[in-house]
Protein backbone atom coordinates (compact mmCIF):
# COMPACT_ATOMS: atom_id res chain seq x y z
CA UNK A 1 -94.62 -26.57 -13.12
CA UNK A 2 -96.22 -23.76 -11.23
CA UNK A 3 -100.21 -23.06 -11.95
CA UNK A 4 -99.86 -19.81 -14.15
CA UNK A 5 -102.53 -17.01 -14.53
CA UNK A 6 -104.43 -17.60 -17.64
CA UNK A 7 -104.29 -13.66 -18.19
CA UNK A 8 -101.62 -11.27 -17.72
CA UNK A 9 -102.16 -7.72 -18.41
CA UNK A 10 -99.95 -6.00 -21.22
CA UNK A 11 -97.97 -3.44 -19.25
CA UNK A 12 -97.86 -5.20 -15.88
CA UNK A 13 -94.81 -5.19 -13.99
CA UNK A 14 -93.83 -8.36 -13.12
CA UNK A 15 -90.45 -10.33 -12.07
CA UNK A 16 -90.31 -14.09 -13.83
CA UNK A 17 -87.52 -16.44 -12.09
CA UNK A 18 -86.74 -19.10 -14.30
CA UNK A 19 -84.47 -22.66 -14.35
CA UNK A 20 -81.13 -21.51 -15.54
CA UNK A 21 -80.01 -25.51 -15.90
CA UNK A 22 -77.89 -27.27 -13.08
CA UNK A 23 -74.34 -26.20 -11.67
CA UNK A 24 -71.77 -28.10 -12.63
CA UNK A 25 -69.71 -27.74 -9.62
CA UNK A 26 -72.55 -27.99 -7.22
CA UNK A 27 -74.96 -30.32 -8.88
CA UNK A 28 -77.63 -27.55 -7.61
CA UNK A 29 -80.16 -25.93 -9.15
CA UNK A 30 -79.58 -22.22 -10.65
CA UNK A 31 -82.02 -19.75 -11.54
CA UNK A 32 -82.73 -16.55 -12.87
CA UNK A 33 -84.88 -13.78 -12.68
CA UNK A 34 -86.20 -11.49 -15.08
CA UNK A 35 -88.08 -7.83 -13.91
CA UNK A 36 -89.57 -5.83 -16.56
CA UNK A 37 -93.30 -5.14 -18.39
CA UNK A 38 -95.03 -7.63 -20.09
CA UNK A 39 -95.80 -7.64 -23.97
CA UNK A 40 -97.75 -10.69 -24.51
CA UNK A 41 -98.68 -13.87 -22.80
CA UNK A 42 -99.93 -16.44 -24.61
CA UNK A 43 -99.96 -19.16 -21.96
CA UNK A 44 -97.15 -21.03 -23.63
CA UNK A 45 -94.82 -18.10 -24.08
CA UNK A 46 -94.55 -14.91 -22.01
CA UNK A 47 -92.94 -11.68 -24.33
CA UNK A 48 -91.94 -8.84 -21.92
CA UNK A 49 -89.78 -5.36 -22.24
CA UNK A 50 -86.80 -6.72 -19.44
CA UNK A 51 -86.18 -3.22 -16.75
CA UNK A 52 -82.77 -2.22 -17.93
CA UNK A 53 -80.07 -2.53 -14.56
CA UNK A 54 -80.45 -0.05 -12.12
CA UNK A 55 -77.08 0.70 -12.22
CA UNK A 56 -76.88 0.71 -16.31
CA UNK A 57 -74.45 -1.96 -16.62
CA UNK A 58 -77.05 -3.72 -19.16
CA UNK A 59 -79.73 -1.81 -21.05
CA UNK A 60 -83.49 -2.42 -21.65
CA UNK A 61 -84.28 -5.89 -23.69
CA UNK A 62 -87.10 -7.87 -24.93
CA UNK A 63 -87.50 -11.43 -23.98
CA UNK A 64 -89.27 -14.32 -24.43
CA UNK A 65 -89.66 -16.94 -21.43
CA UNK A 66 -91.07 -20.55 -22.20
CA UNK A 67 -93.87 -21.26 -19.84
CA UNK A 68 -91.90 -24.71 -18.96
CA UNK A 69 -89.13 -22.52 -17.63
CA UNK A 70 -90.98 -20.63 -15.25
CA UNK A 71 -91.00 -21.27 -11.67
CA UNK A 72 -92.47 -18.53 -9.97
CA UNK A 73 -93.99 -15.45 -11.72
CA UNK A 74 -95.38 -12.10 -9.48
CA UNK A 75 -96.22 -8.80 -9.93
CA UNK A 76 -93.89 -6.32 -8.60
CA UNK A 77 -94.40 -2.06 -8.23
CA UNK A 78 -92.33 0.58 -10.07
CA UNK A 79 -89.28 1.62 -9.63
CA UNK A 80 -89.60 5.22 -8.01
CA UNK A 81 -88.67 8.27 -10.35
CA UNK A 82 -85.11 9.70 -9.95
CA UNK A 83 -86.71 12.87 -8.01
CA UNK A 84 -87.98 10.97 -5.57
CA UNK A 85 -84.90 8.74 -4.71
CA UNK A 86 -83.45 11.94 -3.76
CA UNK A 87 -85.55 13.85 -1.56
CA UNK A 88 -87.27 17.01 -2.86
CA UNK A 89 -87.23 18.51 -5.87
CA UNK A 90 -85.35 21.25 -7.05
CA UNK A 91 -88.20 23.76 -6.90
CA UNK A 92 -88.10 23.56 -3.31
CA UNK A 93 -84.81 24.71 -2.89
CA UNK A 94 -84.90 27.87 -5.33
């Protein structure tokens, strides 16, 4: 297990990958990764708001990650607003 900060802000944005279990076919590991705001860490269990998918095919969630599960944990910046993914803002253009 990874050494994990003692202290993690509430409201930090962070991604979490965890162990998702072995693959059958493969016999590799799998993982998965979780992006969103943290609620509460505890040390022994991290709470946090999960980003809903960029492209909205699953919405906003809270989860709760096992510290055992984690493998890596890291902060990670915002996503940038909507205006700014598409150039200049309407007030420009008037």
């Amino acid at each position: 297990m990874p050494a994990l900060p003692r202290v993690i802000p509430r409201g930090a944005r962070i991604v979490v990958r965890t162990t998702a279990g072995t693959d059958p076919r493969t016999g590799r590991m799998t993982y998965r990764d979780y992006v969103g705001h943290v609620e509460h860490w505890d040390g022994s269990t991290l709470t946090m708001i999960r980003d809903a998918a960029a492209n909205g095919s699953r919405p906003q969630e809270q989860v709760s990650i096992e510290a055992e599960s984690i493998v890596r944990l890291k902060p990670v910046p915002e996503r940038p607003r909507a205006a700014a993914r598409h150039g200049e803002s309407d007030a420009h253009h008037a």
